[in-house]
Protein backbone atom coordinates (compact mmCIF):
# COMPACT_ATOMS: atom_id res chain seq x y z
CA UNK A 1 2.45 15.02 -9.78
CA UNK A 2 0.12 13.82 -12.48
CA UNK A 3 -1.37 10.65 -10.63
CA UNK A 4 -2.65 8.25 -13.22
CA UNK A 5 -2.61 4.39 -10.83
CA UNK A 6 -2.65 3.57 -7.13
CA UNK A 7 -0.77 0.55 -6.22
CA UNK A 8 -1.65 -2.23 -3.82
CA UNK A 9 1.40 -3.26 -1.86
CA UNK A 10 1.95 -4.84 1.60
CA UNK A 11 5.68 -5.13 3.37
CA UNK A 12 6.06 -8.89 3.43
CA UNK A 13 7.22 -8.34 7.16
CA UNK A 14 5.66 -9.48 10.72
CA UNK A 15 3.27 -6.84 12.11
CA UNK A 16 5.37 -6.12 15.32
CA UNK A 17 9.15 -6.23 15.47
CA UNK A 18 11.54 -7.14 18.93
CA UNK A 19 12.97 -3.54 19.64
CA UNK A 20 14.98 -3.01 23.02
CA UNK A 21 13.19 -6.30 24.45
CA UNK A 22 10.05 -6.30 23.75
CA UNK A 23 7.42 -6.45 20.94
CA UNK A 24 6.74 -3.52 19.33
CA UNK A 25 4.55 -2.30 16.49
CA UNK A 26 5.91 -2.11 13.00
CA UNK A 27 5.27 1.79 11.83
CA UNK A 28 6.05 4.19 9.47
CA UNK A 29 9.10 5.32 10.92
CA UNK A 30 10.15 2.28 10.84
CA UNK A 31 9.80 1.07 7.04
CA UNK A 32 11.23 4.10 6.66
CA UNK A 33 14.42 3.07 8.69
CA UNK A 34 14.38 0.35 6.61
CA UNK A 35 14.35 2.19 2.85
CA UNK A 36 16.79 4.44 4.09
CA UNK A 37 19.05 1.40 5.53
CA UNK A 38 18.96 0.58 1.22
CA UNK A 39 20.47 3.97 0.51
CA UNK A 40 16.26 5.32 -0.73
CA UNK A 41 15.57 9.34 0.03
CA UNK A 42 12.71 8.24 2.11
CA UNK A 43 9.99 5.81 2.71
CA UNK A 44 8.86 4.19 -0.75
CA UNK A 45 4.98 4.55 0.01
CA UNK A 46 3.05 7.41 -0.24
CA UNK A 47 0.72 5.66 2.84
CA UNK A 48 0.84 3.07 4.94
CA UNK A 49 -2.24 1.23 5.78
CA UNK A 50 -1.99 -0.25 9.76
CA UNK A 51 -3.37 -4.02 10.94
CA UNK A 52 -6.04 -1.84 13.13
CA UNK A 53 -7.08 0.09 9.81
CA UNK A 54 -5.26 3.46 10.02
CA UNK A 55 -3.49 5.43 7.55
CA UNK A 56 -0.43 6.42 8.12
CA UNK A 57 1.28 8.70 5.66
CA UNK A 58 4.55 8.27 3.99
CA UNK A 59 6.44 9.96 1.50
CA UNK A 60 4.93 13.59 0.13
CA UNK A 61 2.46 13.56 -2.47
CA UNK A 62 4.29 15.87 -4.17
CA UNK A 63 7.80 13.22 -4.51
CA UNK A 64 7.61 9.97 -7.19
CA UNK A 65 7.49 6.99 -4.57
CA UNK A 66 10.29 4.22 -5.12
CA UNK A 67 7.69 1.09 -4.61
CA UNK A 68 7.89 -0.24 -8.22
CA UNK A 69 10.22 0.26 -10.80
CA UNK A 70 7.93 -1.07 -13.78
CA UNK A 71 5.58 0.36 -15.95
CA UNK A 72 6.80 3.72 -14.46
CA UNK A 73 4.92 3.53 -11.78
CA UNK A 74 6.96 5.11 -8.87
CA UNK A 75 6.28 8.46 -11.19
CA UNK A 76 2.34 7.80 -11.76
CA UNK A 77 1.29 5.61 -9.28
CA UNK A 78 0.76 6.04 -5.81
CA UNK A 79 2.14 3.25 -3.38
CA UNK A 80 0.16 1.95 -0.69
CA UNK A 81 1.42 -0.64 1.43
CA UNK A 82 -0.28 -2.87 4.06
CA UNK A 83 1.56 -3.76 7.34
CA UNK A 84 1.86 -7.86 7.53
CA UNK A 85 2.85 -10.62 4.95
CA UNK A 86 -0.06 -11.41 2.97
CA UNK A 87 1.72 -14.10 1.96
CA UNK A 88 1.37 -15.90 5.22
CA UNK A 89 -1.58 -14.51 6.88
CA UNK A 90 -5.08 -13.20 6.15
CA UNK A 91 -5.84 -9.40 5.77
CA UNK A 92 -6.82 -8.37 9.19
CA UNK A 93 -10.63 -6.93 8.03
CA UNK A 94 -9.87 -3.63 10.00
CA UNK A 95 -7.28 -3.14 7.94
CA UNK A 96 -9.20 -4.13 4.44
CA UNK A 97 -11.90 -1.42 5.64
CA UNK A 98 -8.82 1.55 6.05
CA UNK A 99 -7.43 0.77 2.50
CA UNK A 100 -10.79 0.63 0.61
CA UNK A 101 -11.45 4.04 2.52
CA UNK A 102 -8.25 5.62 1.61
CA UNK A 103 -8.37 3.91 -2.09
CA UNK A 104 -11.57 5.77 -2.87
CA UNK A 105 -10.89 8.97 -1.28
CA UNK A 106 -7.34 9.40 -3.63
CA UNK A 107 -9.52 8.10 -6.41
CA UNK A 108 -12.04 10.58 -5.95
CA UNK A 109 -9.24 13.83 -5.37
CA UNK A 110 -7.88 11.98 -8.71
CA UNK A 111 -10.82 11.06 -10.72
CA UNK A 112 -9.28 7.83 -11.18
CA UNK A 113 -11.14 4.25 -12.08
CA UNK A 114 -11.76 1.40 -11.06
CA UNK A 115 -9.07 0.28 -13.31
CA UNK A 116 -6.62 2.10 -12.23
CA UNK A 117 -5.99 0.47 -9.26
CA UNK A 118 -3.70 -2.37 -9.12
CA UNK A 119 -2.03 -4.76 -7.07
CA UNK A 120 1.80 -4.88 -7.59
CA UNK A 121 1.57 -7.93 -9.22
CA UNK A 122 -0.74 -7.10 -11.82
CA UNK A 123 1.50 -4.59 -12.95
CA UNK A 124 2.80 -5.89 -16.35
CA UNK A 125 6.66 -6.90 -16.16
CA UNK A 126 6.60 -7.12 -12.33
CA UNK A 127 7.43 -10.47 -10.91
CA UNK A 128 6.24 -10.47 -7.57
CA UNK A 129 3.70 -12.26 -5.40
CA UNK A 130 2.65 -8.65 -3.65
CA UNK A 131 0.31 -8.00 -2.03
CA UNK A 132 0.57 -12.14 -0.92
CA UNK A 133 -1.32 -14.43 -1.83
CA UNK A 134 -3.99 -14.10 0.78
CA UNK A 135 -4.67 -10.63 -0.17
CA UNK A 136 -8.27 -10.53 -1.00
CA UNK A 137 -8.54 -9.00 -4.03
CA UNK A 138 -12.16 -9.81 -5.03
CA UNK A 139 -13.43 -8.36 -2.07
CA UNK A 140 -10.92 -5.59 -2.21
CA UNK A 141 -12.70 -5.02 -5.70
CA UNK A 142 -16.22 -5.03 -4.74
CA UNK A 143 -15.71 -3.15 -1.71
CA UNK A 144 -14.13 -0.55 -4.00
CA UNK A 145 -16.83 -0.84 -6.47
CA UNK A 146 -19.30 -0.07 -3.28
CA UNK A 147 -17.19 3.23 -2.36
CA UNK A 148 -17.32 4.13 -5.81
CA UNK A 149 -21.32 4.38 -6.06
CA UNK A 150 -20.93 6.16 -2.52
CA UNK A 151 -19.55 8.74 -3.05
């Protein structure tokens, strides 16, 4: 795959779910039930980013992800989704930390800017509120600006 964008996502969904009685932790397997459930091939995300700040991964590197339609970027971009709704809740900091660290690394293995890393929203034509609206994205921006110079 010719990766040109990364893109921010999170899964708009509580971080545990009730599963034979009790509280359980939402995981990859699980969002995965859930894209199959829509008739997807697989998980949409390439990786899935955990509250406690680890990277889980998703669908192959070497498949187009099915995380957003516009702007082509299921075939250019890769998906990265947070577990939790954004929309509702802060960005555990644990969990900031493990998608700045995986952001760089893919941008490094892809020589890819700054710029080419967006949040779902900010990709022109879609009309979403993804990654929420408490997603920090000037941090998320500096801290990537910090790995950058790093590394």
């Amino acid at each position: 795959m010719d990766w040109q964008k990364i893109v921010i996502h999170h899964t708009a969904s509580p971080t545990e779910v009730r599963r034979s009685g009790k509280n359980v932790p939402v995981t990859t397997t699980m969002i995965r039930e859930w894209h199959l459930s829509k008739g997807w091939s697989d998980i949409g995300y390439h990786f899935v980013i955990m509250p406690d700040g680890r990277c889980a991964e998703g669908r192959p590197l070497n498949r187009p992800g099915a995380h957003c339609k516009v702007g082509h970027r299921n075939s250019i971009g890769i998906g990265i989704c947070l577990v939790g709704d954004f929309s509702e809740t802060e960005v555990p900091e644990a969990q900031l930390v493990g998608l700045v660290n995986k952001v760089v690394q893919l941008m490094v293995v892809y020589r890819l800017k700054l710029g080419d890393v967006e949040l779902h929203r900010d990709v022109f034509g879609a009309v979403t509120e993804c990654p929420g609206r408490y997603f920090p994205a000037d941090v998320f921006r500096k801290e990537l600006e910090v790995g950058m110079s790093c590394s």
